[in-house]
N, C-alpha and C. Protein backbone atom coordinates (compact mmCIF):
# COMPACT_ATOMS: atom_id res chain seq x y z
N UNK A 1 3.66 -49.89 27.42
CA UNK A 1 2.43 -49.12 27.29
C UNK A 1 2.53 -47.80 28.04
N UNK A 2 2.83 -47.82 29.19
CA UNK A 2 3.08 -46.81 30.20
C UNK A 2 4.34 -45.85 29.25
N UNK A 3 5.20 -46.29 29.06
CA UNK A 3 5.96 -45.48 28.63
C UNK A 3 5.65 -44.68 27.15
N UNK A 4 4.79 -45.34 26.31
CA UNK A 4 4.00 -44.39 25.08
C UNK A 4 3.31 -43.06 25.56
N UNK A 5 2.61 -43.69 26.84
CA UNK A 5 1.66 -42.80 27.54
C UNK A 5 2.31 -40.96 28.14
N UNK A 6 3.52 -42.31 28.62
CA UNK A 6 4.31 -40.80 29.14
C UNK A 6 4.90 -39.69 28.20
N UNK A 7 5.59 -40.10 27.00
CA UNK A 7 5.86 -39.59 25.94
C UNK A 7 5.26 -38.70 25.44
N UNK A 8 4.11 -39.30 25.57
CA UNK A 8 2.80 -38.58 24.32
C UNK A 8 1.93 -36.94 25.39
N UNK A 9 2.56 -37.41 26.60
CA UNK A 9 2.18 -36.24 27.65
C UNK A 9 3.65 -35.59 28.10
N UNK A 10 4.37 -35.26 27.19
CA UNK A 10 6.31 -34.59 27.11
C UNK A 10 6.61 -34.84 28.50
N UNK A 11 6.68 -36.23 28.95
CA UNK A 11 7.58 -36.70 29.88
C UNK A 11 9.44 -37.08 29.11
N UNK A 12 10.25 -36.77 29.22
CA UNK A 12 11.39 -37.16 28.71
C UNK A 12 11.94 -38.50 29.46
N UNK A 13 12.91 -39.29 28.82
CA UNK A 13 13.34 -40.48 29.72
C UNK A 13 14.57 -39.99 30.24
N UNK A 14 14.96 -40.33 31.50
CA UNK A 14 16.39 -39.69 32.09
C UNK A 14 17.28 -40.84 31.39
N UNK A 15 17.91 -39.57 30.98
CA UNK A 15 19.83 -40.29 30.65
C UNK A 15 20.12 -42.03 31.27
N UNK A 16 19.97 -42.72 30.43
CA UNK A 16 20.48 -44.18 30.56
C UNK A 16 19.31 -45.27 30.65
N UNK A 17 17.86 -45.03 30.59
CA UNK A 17 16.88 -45.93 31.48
C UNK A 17 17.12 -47.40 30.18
N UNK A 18 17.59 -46.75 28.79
CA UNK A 18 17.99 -48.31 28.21
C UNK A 18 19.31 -49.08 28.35
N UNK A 19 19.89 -48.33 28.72
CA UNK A 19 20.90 -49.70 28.76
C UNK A 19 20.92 -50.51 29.81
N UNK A 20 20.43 -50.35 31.06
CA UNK A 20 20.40 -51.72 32.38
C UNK A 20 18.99 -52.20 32.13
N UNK A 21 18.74 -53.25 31.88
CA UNK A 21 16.71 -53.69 32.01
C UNK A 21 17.09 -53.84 33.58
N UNK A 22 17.54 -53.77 34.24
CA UNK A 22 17.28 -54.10 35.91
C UNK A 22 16.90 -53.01 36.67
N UNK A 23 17.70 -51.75 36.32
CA UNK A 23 17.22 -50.54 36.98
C UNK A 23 15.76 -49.97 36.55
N UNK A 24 14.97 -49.23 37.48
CA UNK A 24 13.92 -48.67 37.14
C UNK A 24 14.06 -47.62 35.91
N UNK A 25 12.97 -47.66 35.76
CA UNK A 25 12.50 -46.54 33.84
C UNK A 25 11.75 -45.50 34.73
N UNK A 26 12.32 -44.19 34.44
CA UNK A 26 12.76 -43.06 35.08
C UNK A 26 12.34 -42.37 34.13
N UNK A 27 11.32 -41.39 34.26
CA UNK A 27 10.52 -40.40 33.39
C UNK A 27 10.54 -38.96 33.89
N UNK A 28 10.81 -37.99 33.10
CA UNK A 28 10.43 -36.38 34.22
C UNK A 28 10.00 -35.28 33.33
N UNK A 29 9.11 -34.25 34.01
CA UNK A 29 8.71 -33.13 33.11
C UNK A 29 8.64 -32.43 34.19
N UNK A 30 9.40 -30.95 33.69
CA UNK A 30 9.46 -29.57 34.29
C UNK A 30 7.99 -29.08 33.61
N UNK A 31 7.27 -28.59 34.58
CA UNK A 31 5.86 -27.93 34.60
C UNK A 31 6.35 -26.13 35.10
N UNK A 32 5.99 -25.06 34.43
CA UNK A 32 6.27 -23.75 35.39
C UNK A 32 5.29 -23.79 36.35
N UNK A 33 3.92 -24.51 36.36
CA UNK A 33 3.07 -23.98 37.30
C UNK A 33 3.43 -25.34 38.54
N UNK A 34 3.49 -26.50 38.24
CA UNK A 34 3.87 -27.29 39.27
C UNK A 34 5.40 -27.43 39.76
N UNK A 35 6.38 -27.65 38.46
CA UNK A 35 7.79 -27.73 39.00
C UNK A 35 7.87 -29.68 38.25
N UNK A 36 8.81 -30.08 38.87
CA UNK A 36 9.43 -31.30 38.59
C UNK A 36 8.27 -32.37 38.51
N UNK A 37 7.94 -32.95 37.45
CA UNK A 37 6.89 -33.93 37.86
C UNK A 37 7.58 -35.74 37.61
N UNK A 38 7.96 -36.53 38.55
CA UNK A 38 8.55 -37.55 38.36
C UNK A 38 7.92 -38.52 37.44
N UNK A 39 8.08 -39.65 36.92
CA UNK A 39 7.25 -41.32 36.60
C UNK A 39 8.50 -42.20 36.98
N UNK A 40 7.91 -43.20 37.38
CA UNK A 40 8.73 -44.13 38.03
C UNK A 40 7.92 -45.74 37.34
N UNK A 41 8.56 -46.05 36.50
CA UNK A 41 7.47 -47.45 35.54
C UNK A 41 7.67 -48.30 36.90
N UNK A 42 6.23 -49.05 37.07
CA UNK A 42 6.40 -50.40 38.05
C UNK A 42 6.41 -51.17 37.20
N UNK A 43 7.61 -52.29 36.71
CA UNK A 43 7.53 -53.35 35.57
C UNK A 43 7.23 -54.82 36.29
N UNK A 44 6.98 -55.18 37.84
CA UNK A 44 6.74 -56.29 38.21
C UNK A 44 6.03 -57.29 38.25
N UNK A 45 5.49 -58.17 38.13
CA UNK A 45 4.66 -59.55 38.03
C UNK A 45 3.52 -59.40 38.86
N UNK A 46 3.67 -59.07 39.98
CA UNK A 46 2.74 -58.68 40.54
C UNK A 46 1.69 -57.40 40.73
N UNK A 47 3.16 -56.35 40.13
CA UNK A 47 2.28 -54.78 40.97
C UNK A 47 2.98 -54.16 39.49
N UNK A 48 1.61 -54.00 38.76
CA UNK A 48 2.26 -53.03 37.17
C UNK A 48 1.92 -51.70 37.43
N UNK A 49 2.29 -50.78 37.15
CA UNK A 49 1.96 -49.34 36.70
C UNK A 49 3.03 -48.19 36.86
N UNK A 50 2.11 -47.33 37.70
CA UNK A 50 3.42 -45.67 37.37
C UNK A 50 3.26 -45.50 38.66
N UNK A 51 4.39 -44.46 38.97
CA UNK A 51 4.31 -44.09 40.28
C UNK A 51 4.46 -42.26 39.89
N UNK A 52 3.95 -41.84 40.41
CA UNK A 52 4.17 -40.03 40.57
C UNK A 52 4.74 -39.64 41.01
N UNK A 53 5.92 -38.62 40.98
CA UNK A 53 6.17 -37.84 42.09
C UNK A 53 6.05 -36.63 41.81
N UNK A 54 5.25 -35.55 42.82
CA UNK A 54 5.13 -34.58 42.30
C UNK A 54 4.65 -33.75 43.58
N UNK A 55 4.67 -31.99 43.62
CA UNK A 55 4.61 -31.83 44.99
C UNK A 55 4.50 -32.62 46.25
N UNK A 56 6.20 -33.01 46.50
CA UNK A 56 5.79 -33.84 47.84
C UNK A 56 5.00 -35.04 47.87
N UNK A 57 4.21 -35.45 46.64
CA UNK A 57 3.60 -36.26 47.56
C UNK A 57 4.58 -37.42 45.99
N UNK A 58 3.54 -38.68 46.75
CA UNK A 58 4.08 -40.14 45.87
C UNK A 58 3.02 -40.70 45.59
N UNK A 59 2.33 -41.33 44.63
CA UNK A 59 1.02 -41.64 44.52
C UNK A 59 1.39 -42.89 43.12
N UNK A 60 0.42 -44.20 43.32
CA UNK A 60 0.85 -45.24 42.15
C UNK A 60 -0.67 -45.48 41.32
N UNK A 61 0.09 -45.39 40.03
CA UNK A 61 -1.28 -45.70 39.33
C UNK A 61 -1.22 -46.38 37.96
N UNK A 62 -2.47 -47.75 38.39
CA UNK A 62 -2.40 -48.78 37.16
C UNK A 62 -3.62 -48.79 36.94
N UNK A 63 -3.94 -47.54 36.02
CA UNK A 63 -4.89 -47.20 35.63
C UNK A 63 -5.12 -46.19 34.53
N UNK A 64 -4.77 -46.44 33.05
CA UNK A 64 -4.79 -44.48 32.17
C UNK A 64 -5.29 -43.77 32.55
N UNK A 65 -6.67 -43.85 32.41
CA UNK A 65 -7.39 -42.75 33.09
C UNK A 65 -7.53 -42.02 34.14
N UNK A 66 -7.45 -42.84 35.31
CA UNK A 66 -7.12 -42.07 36.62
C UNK A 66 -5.79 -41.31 36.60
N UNK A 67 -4.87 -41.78 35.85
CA UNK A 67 -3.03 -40.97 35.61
C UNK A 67 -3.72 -40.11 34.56
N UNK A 68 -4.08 -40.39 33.58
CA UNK A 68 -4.37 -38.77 32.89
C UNK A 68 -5.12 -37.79 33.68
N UNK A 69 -6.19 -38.08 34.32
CA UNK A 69 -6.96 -37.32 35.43
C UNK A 69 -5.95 -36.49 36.54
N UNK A 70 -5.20 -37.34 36.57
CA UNK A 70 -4.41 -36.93 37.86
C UNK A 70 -3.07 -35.98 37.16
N UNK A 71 -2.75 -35.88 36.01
CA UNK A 71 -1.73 -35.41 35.28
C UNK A 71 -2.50 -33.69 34.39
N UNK A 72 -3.52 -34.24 34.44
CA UNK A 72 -4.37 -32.72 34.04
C UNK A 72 -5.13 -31.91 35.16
N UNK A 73 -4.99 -32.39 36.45
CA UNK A 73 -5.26 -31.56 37.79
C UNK A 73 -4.08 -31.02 38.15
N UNK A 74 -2.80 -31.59 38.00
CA UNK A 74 -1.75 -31.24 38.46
C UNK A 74 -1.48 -30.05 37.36
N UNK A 75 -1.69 -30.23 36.41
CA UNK A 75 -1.18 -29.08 35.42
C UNK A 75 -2.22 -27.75 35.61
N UNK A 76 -3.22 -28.17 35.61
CA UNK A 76 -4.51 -26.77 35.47
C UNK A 76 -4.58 -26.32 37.87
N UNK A 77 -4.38 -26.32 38.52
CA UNK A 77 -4.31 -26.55 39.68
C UNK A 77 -3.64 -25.05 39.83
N UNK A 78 -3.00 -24.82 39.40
CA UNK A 78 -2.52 -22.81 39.52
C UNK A 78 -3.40 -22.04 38.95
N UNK A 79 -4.42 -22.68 37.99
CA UNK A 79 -4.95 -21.78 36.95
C UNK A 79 -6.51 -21.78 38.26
N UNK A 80 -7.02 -22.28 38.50
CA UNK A 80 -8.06 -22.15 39.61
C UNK A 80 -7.88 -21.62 40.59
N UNK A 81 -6.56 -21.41 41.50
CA UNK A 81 -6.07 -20.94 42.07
C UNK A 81 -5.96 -19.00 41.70
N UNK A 82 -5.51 -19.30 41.06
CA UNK A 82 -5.11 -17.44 40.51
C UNK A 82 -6.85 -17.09 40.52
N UNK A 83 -7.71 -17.89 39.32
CA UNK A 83 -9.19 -17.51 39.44
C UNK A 83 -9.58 -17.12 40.81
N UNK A 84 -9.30 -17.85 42.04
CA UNK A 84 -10.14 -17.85 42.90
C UNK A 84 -9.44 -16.23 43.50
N UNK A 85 -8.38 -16.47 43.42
CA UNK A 85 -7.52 -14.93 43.85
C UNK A 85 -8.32 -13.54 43.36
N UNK A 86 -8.37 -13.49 41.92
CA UNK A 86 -9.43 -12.86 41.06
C UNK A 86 -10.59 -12.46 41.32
N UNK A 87 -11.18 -13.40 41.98
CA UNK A 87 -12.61 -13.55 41.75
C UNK A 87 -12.03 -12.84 43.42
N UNK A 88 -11.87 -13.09 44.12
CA UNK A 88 -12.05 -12.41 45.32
C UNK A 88 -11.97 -11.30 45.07
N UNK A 89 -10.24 -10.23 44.30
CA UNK A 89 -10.16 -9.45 44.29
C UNK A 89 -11.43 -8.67 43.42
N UNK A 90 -11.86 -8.87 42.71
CA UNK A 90 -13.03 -8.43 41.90
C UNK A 90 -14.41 -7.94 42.65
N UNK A 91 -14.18 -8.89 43.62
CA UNK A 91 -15.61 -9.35 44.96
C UNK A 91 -15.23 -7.93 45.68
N UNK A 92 -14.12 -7.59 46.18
CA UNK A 92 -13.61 -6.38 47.13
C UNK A 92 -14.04 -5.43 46.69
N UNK A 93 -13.42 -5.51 45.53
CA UNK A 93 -13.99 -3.66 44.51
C UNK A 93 -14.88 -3.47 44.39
N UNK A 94 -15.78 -4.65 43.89
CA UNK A 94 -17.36 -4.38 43.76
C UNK A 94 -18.48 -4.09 45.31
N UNK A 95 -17.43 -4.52 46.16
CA UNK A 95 -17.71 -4.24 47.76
C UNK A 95 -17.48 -2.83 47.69
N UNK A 96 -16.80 -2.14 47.34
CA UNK A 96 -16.34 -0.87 47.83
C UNK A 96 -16.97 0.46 46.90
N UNK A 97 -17.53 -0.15 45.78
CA UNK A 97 -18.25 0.76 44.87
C UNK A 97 -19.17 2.09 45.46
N UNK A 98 -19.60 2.97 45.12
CA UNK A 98 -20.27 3.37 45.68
C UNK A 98 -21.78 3.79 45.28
N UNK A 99 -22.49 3.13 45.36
CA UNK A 99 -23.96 3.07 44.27
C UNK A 99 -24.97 3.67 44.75
């Protein structure tokens, strides 16, 4: 299931994750605004889901929605950023006008 999920959001599978079933299922997407974004499938009996890796941090989630949530903050997260840059610089000029 996890792995449709990842697909369908252009995660690629790294080189080999079918031929050992023992080793972990290894997912990755180059983002320009974030950089490397990992998936790491948890396939165990006890503890199912994904794991993230992505700026620095590590975060697990057996949950779609909270991983899509968390996969569309990570992507839009420069774009609010630059706004807020904007919006300041915009704030200055209109400071400096002379009316």
């Amino acid at each position: 299931m996890y792995r449709n999920f990842l697909l369908k959001k252009d995660f690629w599978a790294k080189k080999g994750n079918n031929n050992d079933p023992s080793t972990q299922k290894i997912y990755l997407k180059h983002s320009s605004k974030v950089g490397g974004i990992y998936a790491i499938i948890q396939d165990f009996p006890h503890k199912k889901g994904v794991v993230i890796i992505a700026n620095g941090e590590r975060r697990f989630f057996n949950n779609f929605d909270d991983l899509d949530g968390y996969l569309h903050k990570l992507e839009h997260v420069e774009e609010d950023f630059l706004r807020i840059l904007k919006r300041k610089d915009i704030s200055r000029r209109l400071r400096t006008l002379k009316i």
